[in-house]
C-alpha atoms as a PDB file:
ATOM      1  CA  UNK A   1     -22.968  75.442 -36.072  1.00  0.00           C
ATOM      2  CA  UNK A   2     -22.448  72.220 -37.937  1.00  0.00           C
ATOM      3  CA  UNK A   3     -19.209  73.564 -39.331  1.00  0.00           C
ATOM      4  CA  UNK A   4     -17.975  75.074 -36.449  1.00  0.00           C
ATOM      5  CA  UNK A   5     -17.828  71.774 -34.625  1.00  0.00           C
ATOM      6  CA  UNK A   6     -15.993  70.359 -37.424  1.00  0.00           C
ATOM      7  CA  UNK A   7     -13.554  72.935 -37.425  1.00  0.00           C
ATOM      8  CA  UNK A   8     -13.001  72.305 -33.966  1.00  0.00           C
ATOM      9  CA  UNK A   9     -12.744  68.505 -34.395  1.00  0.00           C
ATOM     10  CA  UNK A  10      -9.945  68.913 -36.576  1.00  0.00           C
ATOM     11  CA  UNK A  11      -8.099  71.129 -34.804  1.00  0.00           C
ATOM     12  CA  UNK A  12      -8.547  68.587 -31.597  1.00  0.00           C
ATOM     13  CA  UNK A  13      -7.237  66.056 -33.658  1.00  0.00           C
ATOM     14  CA  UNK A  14      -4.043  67.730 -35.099  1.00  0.00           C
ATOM     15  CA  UNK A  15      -3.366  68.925 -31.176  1.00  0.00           C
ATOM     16  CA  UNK A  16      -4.159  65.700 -29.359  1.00  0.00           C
ATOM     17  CA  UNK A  17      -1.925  63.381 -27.718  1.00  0.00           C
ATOM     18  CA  UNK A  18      -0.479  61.609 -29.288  1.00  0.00           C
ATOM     19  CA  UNK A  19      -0.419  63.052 -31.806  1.00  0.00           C
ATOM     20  CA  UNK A  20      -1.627  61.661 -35.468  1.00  0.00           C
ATOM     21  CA  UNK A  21      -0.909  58.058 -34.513  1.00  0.00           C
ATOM     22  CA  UNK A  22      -2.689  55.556 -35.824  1.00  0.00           C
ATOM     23  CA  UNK A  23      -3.010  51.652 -36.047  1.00  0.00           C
ATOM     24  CA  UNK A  24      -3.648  49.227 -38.822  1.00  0.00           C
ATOM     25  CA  UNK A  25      -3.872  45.588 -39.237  1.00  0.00           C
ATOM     26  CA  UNK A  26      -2.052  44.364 -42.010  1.00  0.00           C
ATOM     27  CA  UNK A  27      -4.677  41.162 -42.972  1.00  0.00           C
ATOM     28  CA  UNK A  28      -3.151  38.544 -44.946  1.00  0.00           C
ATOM     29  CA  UNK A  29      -4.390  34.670 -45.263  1.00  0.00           C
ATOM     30  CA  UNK A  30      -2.703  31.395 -46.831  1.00  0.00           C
ATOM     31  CA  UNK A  31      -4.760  29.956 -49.583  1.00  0.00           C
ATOM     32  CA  UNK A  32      -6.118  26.444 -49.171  1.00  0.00           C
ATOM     33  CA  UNK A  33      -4.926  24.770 -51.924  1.00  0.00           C
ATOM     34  CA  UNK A  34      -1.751  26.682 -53.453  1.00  0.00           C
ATOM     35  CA  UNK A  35      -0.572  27.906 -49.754  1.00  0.00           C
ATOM     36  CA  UNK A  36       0.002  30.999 -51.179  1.00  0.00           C
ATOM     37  CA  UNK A  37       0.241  34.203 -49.270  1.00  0.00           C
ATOM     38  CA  UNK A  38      -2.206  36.891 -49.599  1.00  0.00           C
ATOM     39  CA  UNK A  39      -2.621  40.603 -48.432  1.00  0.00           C
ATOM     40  CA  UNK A  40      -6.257  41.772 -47.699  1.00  0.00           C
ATOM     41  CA  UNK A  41      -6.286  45.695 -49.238  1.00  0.00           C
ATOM     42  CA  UNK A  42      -9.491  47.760 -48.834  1.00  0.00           C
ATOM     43  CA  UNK A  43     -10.420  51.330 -51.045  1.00  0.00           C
ATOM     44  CA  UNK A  44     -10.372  54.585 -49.179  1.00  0.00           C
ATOM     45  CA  UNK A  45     -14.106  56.228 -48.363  1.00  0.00           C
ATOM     46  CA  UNK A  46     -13.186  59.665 -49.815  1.00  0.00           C
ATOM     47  CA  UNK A  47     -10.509  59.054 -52.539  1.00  0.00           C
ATOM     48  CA  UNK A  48     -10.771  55.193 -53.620  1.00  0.00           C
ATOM     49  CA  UNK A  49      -7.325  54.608 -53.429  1.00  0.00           C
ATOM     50  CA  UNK A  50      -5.855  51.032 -52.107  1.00  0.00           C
ATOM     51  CA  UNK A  51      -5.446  50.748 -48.141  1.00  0.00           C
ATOM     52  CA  UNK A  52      -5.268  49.043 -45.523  1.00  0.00           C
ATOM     53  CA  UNK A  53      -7.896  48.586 -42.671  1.00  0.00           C
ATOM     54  CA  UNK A  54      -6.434  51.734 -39.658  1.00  0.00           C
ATOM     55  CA  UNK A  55      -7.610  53.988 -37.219  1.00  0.00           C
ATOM     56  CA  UNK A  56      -7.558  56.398 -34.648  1.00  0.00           C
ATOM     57  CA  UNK A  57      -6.590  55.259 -30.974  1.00  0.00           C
ATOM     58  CA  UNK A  58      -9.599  53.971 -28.541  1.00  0.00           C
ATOM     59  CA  UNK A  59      -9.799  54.701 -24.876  1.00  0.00           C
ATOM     60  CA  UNK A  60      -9.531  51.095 -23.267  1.00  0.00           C
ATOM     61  CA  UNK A  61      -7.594  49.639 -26.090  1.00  0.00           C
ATOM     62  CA  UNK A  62      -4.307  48.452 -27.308  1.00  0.00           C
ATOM     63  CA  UNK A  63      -2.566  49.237 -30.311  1.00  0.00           C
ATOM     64  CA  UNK A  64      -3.334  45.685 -31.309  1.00  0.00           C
ATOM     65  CA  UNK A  65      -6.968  45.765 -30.443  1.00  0.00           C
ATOM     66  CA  UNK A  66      -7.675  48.723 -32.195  1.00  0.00           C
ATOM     67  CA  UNK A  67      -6.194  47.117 -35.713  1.00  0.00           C
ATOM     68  CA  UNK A  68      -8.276  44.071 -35.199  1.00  0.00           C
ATOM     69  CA  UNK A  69     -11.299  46.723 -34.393  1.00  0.00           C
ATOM     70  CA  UNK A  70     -10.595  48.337 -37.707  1.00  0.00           C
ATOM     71  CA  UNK A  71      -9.949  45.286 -39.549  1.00  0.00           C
ATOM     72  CA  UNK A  72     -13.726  44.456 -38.618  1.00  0.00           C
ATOM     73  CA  UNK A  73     -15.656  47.619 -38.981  1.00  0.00           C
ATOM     74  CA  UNK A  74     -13.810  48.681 -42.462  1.00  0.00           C
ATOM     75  CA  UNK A  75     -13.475  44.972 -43.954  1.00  0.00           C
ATOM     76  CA  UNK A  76     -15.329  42.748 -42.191  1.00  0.00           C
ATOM     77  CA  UNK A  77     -12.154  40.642 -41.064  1.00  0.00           C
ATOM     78  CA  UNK A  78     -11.884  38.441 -37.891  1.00  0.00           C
ATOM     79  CA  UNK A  79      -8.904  37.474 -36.555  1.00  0.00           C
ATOM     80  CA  UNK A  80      -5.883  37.923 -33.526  1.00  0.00           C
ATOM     81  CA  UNK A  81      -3.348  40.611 -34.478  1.00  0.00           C
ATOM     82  CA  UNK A  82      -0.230  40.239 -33.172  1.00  0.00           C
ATOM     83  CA  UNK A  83       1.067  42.203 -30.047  1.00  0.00           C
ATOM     84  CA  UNK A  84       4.286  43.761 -31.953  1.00  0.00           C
ATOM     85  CA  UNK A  85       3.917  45.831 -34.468  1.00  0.00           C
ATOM     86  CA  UNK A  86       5.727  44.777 -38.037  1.00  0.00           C
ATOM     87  CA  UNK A  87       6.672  48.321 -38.580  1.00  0.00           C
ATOM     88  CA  UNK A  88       5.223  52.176 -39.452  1.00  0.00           C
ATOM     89  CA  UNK A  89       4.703  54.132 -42.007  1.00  0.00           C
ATOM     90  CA  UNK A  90       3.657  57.875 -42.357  1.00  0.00           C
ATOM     91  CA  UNK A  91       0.788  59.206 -45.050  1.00  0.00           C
ATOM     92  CA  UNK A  92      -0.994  62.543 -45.068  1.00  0.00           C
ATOM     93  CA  UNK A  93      -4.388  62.276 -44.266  1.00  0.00           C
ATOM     94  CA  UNK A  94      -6.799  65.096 -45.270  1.00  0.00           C
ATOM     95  CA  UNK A  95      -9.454  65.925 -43.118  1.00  0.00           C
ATOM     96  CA  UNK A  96     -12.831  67.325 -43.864  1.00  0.00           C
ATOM     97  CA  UNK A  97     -12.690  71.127 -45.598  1.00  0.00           C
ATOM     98  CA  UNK A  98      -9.282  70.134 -46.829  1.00  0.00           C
ATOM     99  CA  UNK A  99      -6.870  70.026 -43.706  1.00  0.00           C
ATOM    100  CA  UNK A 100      -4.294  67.876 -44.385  1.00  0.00           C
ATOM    101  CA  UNK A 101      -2.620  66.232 -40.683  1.00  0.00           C
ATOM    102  CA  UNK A 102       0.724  64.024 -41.297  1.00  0.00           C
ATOM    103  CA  UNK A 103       0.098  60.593 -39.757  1.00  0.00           C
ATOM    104  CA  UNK A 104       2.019  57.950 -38.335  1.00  0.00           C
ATOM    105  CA  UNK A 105       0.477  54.346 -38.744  1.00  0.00           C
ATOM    106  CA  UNK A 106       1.931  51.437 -36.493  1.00  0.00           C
ATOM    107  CA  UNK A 107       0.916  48.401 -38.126  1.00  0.00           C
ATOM    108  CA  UNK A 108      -0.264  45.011 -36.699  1.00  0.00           C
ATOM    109  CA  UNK A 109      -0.259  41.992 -38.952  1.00  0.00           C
ATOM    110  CA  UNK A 110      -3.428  40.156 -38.593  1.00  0.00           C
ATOM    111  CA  UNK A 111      -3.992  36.472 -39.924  1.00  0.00           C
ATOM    112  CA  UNK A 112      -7.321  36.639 -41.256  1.00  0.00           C
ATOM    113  CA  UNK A 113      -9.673  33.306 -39.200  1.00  0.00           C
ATOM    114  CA  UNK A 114     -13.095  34.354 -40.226  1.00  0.00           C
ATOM    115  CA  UNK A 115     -15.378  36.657 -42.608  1.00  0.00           C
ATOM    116  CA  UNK A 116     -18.372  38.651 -41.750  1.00  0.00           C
ATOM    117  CA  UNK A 117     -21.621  39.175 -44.205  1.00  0.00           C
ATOM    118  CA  UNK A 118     -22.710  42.135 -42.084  1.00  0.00           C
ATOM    119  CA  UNK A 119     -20.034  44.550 -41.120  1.00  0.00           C
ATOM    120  CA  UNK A 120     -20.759  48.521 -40.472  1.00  0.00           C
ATOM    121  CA  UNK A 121     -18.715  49.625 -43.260  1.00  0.00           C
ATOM    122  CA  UNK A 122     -19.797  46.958 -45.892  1.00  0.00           C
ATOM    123  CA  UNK A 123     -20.717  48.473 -49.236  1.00  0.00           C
ATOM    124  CA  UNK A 124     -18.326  51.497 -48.248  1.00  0.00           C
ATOM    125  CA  UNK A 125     -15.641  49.989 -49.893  1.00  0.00           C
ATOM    126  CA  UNK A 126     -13.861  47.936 -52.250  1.00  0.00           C
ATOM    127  CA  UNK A 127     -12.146  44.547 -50.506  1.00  0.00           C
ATOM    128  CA  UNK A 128      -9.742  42.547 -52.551  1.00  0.00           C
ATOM    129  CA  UNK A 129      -7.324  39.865 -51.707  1.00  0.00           C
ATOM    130  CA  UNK A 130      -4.120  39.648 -54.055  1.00  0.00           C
ATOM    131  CA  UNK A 131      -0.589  38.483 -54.095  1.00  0.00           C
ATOM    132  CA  UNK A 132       1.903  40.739 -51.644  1.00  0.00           C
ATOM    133  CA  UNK A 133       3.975  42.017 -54.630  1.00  0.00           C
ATOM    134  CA  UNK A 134       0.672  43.278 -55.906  1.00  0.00           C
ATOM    135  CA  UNK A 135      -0.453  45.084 -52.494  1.00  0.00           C
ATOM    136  CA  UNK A 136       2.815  46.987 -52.679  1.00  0.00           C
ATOM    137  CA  UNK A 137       2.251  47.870 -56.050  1.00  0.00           C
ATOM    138  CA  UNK A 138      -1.199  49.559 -55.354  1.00  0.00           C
ATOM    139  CA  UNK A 139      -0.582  51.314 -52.001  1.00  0.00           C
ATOM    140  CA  UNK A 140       0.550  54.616 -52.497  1.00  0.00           C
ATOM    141  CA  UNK A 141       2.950  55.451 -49.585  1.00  0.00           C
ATOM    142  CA  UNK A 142       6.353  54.617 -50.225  1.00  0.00           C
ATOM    143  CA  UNK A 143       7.054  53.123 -46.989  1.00  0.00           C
ATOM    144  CA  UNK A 144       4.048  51.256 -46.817  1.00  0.00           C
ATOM    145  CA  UNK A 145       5.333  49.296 -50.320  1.00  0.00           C
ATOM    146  CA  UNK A 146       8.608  48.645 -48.333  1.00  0.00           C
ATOM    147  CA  UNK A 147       6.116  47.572 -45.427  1.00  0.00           C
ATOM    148  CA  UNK A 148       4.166  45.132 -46.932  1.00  0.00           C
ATOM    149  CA  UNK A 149       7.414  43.823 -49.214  1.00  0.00           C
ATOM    150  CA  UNK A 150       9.087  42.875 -46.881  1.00  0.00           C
ATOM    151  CA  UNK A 151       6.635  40.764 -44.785  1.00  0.00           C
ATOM    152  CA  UNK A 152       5.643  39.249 -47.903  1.00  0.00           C
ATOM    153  CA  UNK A 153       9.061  38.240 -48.149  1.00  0.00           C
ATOM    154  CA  UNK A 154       9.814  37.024 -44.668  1.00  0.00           C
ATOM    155  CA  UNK A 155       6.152  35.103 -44.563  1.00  0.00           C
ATOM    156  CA  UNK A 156       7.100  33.439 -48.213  1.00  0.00           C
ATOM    157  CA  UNK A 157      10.790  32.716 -47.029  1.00  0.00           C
ATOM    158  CA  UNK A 158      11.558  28.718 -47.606  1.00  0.00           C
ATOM    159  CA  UNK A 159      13.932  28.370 -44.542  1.00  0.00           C
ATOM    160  CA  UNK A 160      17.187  27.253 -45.485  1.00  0.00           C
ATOM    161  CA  UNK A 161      17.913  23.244 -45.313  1.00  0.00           C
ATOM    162  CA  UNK A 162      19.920  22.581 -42.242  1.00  0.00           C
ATOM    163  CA  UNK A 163      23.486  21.111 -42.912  1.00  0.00           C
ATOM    164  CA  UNK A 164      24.954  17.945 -42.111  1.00  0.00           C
ATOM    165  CA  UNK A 165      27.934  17.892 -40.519  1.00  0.00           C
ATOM    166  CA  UNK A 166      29.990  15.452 -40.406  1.00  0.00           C
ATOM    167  CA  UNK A 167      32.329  13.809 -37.780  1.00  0.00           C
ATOM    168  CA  UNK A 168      36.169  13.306 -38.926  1.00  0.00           C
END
């Protein structure tokens, strides 16, 4: 019977709607004393590989909401993520008995304000903070790397020295 209801949770979730949408919360943080930029990337349960904190929509929540949810329960993360999403990506998750569902992530950045000792998937996974050229270099999904580049990028810009003009 066990398997049977399995079976039939991943069918529901491969026919839902919408369908195979999820939402992540990019987490980054500046450090104290060097001001430099750093991207929050978790392991995978299953295969171990470097992620980011996502998950499946919630009934009552916004897109948002749900990334800072995530952020919580998978790293143990507080903090506001933003309303607008930075941008999408698409990876193939595999369900349980193999089923493999293509998935469309919207991600929320999330500026990390507080840790948590106690979270409900602590000891589940691997958490470690590094540089953002690093984080692209672990995550797997092409368009994730191009993701998390280019926020890196625009967080780490120096914005350009405004020019004097001058009055003939």
């Amino acid at each position: 019977m066990n398997i049977l209801h399995r079976l039939a949770s991943d069918v529901h979730l491969m026919l839902r709607r919408p369908a195979r949408m999820q939402y992540a919360a990019l987490c980054y943080r500046f450090r104290k004393k060097t001001n430099a930029l750093e991207i929050l990337l978790i392991t995978s349960r299953d295969t171990g590989r470097w992620v980011i904190p996502k998950g499946w929509p919630m009934q009552g929540k916004r897109a948002h909401e749900v990334a800072e949810r995530e952020a919580y329960e998978e790293a143990g993360v507080k903090g506001k993520a933003h309303r607008a999403a930075i941008g999408s990506y698409v990876y193939q998750k595999r369900m349980d008995h193999g089923l493999a569902i293509s998935c469309k992530v919207q991600v929320h950045a999330l500026e990390v304000e507080d840790f948590c000792k106690n979270f409900p998937e602590k000891g589940a996974r691997r958490l470690e903070w590094v540089d953002y050229q690093e984080a692209a270099s672990r995550v797997a999904e092409p368009s994730l790397k191009e993701l998390v580049l280019g926020f890196g990028e625009r967080m780490t810009a120096t914005p350009e020295p405004k020019q004097k003009t001058t009055k003939d």
